[in-house]
PDB file of N, CA and C in Angstrom:
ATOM      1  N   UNK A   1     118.329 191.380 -28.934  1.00  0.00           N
ATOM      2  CA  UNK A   1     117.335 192.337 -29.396  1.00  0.00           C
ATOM      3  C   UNK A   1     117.046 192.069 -30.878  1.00  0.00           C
ATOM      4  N   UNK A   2     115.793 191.831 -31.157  1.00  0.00           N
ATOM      5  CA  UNK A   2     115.583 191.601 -32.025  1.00  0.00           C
ATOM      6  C   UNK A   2     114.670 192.817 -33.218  1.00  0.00           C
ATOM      7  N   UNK A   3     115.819 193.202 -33.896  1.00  0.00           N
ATOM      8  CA  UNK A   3     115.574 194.617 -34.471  1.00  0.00           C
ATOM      9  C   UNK A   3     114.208 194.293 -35.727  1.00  0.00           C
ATOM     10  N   UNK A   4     113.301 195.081 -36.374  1.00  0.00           N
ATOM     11  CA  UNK A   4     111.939 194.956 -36.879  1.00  0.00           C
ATOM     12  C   UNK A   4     111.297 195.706 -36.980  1.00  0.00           C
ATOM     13  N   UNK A   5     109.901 195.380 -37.716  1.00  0.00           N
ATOM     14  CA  UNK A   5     109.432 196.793 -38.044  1.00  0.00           C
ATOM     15  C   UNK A   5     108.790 197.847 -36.938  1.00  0.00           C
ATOM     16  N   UNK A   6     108.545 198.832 -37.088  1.00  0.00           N
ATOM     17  CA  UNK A   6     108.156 199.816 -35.816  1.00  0.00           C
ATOM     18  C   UNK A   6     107.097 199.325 -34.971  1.00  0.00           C
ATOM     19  N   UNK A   7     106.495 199.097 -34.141  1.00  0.00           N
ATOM     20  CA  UNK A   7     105.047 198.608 -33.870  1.00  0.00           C
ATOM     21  C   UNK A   7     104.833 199.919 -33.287  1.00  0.00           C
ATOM     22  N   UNK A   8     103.306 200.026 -33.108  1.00  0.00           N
ATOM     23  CA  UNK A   8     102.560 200.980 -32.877  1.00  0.00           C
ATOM     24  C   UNK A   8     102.821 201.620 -31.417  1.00  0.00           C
ATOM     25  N   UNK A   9     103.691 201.131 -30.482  1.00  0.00           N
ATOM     26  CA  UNK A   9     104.285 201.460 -29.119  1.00  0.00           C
ATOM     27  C   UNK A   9     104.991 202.397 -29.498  1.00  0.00           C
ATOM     28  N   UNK A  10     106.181 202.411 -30.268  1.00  0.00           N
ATOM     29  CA  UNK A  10     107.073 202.736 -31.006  1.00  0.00           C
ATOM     30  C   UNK A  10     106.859 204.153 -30.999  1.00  0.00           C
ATOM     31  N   UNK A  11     105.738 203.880 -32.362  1.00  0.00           N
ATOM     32  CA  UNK A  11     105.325 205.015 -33.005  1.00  0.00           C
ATOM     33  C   UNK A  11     104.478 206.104 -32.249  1.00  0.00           C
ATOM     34  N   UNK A  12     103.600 205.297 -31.038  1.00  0.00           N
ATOM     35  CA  UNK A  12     103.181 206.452 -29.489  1.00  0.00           C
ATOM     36  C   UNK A  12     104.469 206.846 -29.621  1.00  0.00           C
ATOM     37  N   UNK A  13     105.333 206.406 -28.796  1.00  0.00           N
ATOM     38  CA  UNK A  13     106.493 206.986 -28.049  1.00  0.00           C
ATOM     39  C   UNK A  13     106.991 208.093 -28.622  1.00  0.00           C
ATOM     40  N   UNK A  14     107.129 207.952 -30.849  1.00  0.00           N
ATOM     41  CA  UNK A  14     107.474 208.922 -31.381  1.00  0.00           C
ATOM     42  C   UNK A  14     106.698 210.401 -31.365  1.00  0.00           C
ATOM     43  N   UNK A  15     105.496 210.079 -31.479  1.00  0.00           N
ATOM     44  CA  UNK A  15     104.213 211.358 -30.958  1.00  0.00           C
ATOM     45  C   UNK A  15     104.286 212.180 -29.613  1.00  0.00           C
ATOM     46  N   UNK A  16     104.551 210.987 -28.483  1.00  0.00           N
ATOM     47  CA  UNK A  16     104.619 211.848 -27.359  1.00  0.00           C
ATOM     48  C   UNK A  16     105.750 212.260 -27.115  1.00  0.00           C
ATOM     49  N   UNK A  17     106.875 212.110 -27.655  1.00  0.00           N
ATOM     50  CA  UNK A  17     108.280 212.836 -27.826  1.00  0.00           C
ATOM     51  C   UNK A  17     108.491 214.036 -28.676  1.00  0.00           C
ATOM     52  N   UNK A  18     107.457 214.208 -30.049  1.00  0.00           N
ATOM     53  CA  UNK A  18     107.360 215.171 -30.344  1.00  0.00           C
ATOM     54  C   UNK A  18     106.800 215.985 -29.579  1.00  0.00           C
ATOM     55  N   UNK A  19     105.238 215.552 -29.072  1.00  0.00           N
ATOM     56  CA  UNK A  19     104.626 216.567 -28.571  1.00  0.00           C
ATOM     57  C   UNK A  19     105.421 216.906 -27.032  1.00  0.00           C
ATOM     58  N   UNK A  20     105.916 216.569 -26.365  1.00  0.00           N
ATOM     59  CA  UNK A  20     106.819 217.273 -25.063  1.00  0.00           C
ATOM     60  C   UNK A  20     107.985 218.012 -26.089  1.00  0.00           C
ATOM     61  N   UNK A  21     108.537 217.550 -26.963  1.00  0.00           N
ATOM     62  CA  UNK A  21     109.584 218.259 -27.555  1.00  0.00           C
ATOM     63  C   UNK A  21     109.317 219.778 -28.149  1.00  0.00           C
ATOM     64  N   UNK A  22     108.232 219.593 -28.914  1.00  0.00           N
ATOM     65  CA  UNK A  22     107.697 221.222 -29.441  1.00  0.00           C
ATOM     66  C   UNK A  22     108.116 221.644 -30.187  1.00  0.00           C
ATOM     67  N   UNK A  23     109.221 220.597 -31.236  1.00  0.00           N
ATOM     68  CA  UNK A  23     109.643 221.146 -32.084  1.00  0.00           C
ATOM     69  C   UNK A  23     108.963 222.331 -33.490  1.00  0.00           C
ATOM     70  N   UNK A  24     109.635 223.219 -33.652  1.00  0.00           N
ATOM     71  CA  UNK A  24     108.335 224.258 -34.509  1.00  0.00           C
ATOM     72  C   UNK A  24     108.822 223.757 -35.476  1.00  0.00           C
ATOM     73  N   UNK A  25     109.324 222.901 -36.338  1.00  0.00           N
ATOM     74  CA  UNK A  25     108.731 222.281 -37.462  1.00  0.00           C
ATOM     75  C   UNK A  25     109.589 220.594 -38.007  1.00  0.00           C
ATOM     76  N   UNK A  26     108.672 220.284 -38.333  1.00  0.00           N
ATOM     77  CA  UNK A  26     109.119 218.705 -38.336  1.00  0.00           C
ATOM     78  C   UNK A  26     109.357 218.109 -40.183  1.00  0.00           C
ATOM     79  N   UNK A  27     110.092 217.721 -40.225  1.00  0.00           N
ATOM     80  CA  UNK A  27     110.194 216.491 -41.533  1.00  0.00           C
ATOM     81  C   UNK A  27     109.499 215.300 -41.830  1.00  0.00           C
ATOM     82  N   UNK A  28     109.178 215.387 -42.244  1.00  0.00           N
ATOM     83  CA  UNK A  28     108.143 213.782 -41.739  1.00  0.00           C
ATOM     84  C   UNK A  28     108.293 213.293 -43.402  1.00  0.00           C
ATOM     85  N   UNK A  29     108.902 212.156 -43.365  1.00  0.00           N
ATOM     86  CA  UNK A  29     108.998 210.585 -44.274  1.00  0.00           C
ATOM     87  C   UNK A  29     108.777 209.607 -44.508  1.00  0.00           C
ATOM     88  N   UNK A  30     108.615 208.802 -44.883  1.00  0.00           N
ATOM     89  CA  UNK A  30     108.111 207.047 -44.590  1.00  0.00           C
ATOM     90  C   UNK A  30     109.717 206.458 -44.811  1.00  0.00           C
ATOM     91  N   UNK A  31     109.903 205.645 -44.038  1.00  0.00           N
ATOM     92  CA  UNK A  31     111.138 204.617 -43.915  1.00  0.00           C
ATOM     93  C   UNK A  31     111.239 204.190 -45.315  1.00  0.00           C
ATOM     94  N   UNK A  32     111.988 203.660 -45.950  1.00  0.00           N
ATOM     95  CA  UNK A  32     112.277 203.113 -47.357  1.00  0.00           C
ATOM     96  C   UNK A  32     113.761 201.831 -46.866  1.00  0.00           C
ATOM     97  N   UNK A  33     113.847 200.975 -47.084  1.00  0.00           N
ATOM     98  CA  UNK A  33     114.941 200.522 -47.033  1.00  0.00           C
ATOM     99  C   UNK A  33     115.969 200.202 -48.052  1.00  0.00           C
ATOM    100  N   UNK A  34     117.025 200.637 -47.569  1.00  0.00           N
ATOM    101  CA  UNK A  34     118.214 200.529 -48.964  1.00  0.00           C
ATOM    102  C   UNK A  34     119.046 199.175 -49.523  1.00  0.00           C
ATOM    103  N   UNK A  35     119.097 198.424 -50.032  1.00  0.00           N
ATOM    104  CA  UNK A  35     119.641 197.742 -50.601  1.00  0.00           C
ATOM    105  C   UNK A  35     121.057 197.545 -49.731  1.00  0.00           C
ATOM    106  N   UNK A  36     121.612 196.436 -48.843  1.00  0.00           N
ATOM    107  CA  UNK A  36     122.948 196.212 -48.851  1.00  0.00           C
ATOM    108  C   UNK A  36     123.401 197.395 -47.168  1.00  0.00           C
ATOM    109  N   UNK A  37     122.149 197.506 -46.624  1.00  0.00           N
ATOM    110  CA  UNK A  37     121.877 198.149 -45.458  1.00  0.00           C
ATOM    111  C   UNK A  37     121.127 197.346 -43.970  1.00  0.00           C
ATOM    112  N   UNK A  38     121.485 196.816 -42.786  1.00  0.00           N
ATOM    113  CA  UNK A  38     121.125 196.288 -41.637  1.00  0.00           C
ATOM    114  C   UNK A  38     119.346 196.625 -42.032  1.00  0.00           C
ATOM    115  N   UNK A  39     119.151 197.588 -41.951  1.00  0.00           N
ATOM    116  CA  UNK A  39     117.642 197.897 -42.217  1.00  0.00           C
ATOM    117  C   UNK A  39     116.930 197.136 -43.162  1.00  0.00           C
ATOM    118  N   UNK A  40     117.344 196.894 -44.499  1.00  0.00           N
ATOM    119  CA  UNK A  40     117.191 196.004 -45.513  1.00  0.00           C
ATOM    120  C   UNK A  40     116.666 194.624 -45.069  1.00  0.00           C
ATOM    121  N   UNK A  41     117.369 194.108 -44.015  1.00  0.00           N
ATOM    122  CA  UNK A  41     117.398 192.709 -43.913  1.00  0.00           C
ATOM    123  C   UNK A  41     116.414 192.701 -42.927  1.00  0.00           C
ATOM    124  N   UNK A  42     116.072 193.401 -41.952  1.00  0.00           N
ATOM    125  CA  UNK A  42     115.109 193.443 -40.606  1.00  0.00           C
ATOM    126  C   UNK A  42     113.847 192.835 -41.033  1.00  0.00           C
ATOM    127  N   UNK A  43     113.327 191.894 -40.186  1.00  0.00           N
ATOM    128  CA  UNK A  43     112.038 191.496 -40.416  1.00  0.00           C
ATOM    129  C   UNK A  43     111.028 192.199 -40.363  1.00  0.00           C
ATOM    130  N   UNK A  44     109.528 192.081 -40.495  1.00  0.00           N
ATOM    131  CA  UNK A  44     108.435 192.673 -40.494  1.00  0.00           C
ATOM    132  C   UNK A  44     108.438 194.088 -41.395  1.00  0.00           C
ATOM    133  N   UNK A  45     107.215 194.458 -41.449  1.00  0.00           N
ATOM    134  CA  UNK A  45     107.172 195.451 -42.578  1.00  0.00           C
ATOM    135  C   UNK A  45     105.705 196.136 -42.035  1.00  0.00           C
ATOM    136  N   UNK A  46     105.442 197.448 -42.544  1.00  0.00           N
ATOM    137  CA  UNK A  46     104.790 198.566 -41.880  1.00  0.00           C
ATOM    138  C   UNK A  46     103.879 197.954 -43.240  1.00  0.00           C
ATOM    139  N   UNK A  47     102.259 198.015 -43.134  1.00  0.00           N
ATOM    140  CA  UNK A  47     101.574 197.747 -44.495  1.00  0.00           C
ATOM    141  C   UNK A  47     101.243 199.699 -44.715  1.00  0.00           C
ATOM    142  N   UNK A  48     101.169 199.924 -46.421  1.00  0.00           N
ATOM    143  CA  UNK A  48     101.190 200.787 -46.750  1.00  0.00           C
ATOM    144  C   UNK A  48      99.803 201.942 -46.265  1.00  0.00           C
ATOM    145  N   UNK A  49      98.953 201.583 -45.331  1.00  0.00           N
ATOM    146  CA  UNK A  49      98.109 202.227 -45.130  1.00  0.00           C
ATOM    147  C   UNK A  49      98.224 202.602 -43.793  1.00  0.00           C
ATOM    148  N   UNK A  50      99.110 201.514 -43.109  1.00  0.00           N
ATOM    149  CA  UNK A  50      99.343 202.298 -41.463  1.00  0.00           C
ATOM    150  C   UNK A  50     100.653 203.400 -41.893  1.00  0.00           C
ATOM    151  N   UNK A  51     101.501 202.867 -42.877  1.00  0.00           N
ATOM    152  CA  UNK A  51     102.185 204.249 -43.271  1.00  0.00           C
ATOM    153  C   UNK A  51     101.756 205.465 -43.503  1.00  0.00           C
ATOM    154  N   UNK A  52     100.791 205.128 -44.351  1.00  0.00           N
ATOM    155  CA  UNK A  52      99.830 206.719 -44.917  1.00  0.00           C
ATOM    156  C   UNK A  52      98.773 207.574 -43.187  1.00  0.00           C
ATOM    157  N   UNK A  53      98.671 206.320 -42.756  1.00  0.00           N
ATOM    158  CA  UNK A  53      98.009 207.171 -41.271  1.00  0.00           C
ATOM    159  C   UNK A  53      98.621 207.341 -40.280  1.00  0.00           C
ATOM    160  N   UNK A  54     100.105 206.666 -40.187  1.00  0.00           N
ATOM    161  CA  UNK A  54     100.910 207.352 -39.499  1.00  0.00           C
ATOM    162  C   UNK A  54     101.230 208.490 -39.620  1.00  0.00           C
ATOM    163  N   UNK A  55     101.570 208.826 -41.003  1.00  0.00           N
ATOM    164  CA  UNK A  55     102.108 210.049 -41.641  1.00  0.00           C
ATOM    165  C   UNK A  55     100.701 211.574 -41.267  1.00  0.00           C
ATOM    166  N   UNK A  56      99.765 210.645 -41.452  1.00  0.00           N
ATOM    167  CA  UNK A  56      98.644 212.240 -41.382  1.00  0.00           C
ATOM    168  C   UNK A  56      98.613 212.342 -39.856  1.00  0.00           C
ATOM    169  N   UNK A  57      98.626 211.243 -39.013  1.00  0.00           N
ATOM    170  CA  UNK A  57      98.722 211.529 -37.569  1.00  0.00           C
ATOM    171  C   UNK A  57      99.805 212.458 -37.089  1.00  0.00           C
ATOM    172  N   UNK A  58     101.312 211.879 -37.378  1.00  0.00           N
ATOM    173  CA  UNK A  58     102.577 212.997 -37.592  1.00  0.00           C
ATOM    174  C   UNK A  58     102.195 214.483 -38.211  1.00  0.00           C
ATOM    175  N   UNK A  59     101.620 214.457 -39.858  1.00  0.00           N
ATOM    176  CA  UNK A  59     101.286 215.860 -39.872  1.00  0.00           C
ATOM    177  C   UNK A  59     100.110 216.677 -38.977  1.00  0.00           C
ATOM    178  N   UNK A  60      99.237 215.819 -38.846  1.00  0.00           N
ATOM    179  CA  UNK A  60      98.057 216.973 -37.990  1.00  0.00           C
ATOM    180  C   UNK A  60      99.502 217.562 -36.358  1.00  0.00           C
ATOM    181  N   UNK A  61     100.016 216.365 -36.088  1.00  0.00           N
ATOM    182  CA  UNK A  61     100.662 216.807 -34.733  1.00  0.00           C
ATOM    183  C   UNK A  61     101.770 218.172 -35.215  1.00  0.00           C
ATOM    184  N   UNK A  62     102.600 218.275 -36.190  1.00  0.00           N
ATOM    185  CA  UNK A  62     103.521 218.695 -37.035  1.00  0.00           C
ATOM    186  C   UNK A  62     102.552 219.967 -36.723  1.00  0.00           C
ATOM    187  N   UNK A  63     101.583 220.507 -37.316  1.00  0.00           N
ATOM    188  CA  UNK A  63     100.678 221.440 -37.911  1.00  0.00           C
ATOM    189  C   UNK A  63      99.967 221.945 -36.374  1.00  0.00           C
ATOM    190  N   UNK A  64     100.055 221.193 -35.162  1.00  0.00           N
ATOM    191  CA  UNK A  64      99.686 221.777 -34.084  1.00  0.00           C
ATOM    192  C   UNK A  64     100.739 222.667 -33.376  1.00  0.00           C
ATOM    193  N   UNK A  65     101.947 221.822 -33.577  1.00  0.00           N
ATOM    194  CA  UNK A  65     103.329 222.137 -32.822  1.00  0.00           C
ATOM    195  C   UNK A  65     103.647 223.544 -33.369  1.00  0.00           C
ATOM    196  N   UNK A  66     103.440 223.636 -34.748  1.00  0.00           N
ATOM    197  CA  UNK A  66     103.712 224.714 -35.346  1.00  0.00           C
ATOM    198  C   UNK A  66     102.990 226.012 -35.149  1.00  0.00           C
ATOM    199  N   UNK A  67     101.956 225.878 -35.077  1.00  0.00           N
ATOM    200  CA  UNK A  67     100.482 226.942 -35.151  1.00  0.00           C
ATOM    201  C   UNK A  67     101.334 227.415 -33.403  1.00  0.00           C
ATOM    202  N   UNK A  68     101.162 226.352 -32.498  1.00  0.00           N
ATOM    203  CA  UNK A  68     101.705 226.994 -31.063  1.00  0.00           C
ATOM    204  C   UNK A  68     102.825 227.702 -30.937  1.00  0.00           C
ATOM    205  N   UNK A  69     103.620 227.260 -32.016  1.00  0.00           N
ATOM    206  CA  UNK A  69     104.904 227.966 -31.447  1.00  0.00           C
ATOM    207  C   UNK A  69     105.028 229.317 -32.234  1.00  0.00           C
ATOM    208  N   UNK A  70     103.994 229.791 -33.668  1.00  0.00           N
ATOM    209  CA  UNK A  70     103.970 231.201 -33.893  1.00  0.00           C
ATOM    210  C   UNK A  70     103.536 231.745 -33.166  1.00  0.00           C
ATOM    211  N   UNK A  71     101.640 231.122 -32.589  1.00  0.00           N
ATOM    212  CA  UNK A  71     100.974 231.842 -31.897  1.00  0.00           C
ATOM    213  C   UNK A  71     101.831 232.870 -30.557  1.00  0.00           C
ATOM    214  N   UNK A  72     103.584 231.966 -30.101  1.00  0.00           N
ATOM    215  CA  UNK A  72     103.803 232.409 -28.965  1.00  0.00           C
ATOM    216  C   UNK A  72     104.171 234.232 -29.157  1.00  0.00           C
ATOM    217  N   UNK A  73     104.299 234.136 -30.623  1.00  0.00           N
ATOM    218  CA  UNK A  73     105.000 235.541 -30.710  1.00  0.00           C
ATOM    219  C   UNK A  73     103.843 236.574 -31.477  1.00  0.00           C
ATOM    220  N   UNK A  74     102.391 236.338 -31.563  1.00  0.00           N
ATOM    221  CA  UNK A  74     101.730 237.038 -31.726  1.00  0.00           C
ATOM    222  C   UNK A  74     101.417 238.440 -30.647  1.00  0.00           C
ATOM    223  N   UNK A  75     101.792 239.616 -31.074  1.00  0.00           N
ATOM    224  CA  UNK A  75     101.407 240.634 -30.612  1.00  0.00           C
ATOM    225  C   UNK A  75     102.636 241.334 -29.841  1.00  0.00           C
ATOM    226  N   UNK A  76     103.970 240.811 -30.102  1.00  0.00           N
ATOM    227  CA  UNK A  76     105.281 240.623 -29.735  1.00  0.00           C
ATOM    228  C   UNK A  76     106.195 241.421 -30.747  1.00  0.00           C
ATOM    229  N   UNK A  77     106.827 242.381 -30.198  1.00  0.00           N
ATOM    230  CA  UNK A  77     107.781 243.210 -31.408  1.00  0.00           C
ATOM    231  C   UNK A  77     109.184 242.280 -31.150  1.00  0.00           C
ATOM    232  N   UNK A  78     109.862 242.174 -31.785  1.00  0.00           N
ATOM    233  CA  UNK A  78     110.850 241.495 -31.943  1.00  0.00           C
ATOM    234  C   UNK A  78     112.290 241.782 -32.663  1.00  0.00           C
ATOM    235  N   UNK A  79     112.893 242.112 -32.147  1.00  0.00           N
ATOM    236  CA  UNK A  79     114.418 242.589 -33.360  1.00  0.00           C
ATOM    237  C   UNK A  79     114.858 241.037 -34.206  1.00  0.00           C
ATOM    238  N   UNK A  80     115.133 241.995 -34.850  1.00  0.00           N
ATOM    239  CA  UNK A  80     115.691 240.714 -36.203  1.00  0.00           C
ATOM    240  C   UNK A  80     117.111 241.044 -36.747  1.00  0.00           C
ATOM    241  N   UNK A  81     117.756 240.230 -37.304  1.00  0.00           N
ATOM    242  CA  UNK A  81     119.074 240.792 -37.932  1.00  0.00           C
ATOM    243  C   UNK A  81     119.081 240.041 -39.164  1.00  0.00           C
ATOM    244  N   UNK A  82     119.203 240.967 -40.195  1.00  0.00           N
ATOM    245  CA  UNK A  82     118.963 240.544 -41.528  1.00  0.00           C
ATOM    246  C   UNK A  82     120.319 240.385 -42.221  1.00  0.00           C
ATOM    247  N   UNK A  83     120.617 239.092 -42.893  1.00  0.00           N
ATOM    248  CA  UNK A  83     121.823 238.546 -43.174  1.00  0.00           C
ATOM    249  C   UNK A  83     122.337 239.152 -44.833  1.00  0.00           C
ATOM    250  N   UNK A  84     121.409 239.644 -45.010  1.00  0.00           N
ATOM    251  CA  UNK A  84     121.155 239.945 -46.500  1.00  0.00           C
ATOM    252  C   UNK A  84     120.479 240.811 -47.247  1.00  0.00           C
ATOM    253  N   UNK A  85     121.046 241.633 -48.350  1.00  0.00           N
ATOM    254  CA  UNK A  85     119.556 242.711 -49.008  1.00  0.00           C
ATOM    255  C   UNK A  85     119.253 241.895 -50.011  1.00  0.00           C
ATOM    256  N   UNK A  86     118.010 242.494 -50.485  1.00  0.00           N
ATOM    257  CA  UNK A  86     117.492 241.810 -52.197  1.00  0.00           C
ATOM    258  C   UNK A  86     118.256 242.648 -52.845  1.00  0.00           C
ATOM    259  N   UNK A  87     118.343 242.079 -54.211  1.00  0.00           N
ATOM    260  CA  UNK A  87     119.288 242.601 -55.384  1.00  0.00           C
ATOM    261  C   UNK A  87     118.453 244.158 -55.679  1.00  0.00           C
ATOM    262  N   UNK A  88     117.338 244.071 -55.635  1.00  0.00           N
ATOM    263  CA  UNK A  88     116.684 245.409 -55.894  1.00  0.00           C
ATOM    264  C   UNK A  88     116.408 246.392 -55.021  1.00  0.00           C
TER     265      UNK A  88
END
């Protein structure tokens, strides 16, 4: 197996795993590689503009996942348990 940069299969697979997953809120980063790390040495490289449109593709999906999963509790009373008062 020859380990490398993400190709765009990849990066589907990562979208449609979010979107079945539903997570209500996501992290989203660009890879960086570290110095003196397996990753470091891997061939191929993401050019900096499929990074930047990966990333807005991830956030618009990020920003859908999210909007759905408040919308579920609109109009919904809900108990809460509050861990904490304010100082005032």
């Amino acid at each position: 197996m020859v380990l490398g940069k993400e190709e765009e299969e990849n990066f589907q697979n990562t979208l449609n795993f979010i979107n079945q997953a539903s997570p209500h809120r996501i992290h989203i980063f660009p890879f960086s590689p570290r110095p003196e790390t397996p990753a470091f040495y891997m061939d191929g490289e993401v050019s900096q503009g499929q990074i930047f449109q990966r990333i807005k593709l991830m956030e618009t999906l990020a920003q859908k996942k999210s909007l759905e999963y408040r919308q579920k509790f609109l109009g919904k009373e809900l108990e809460v348990i509050v861990e904490s008062k304010p100082d005032k």
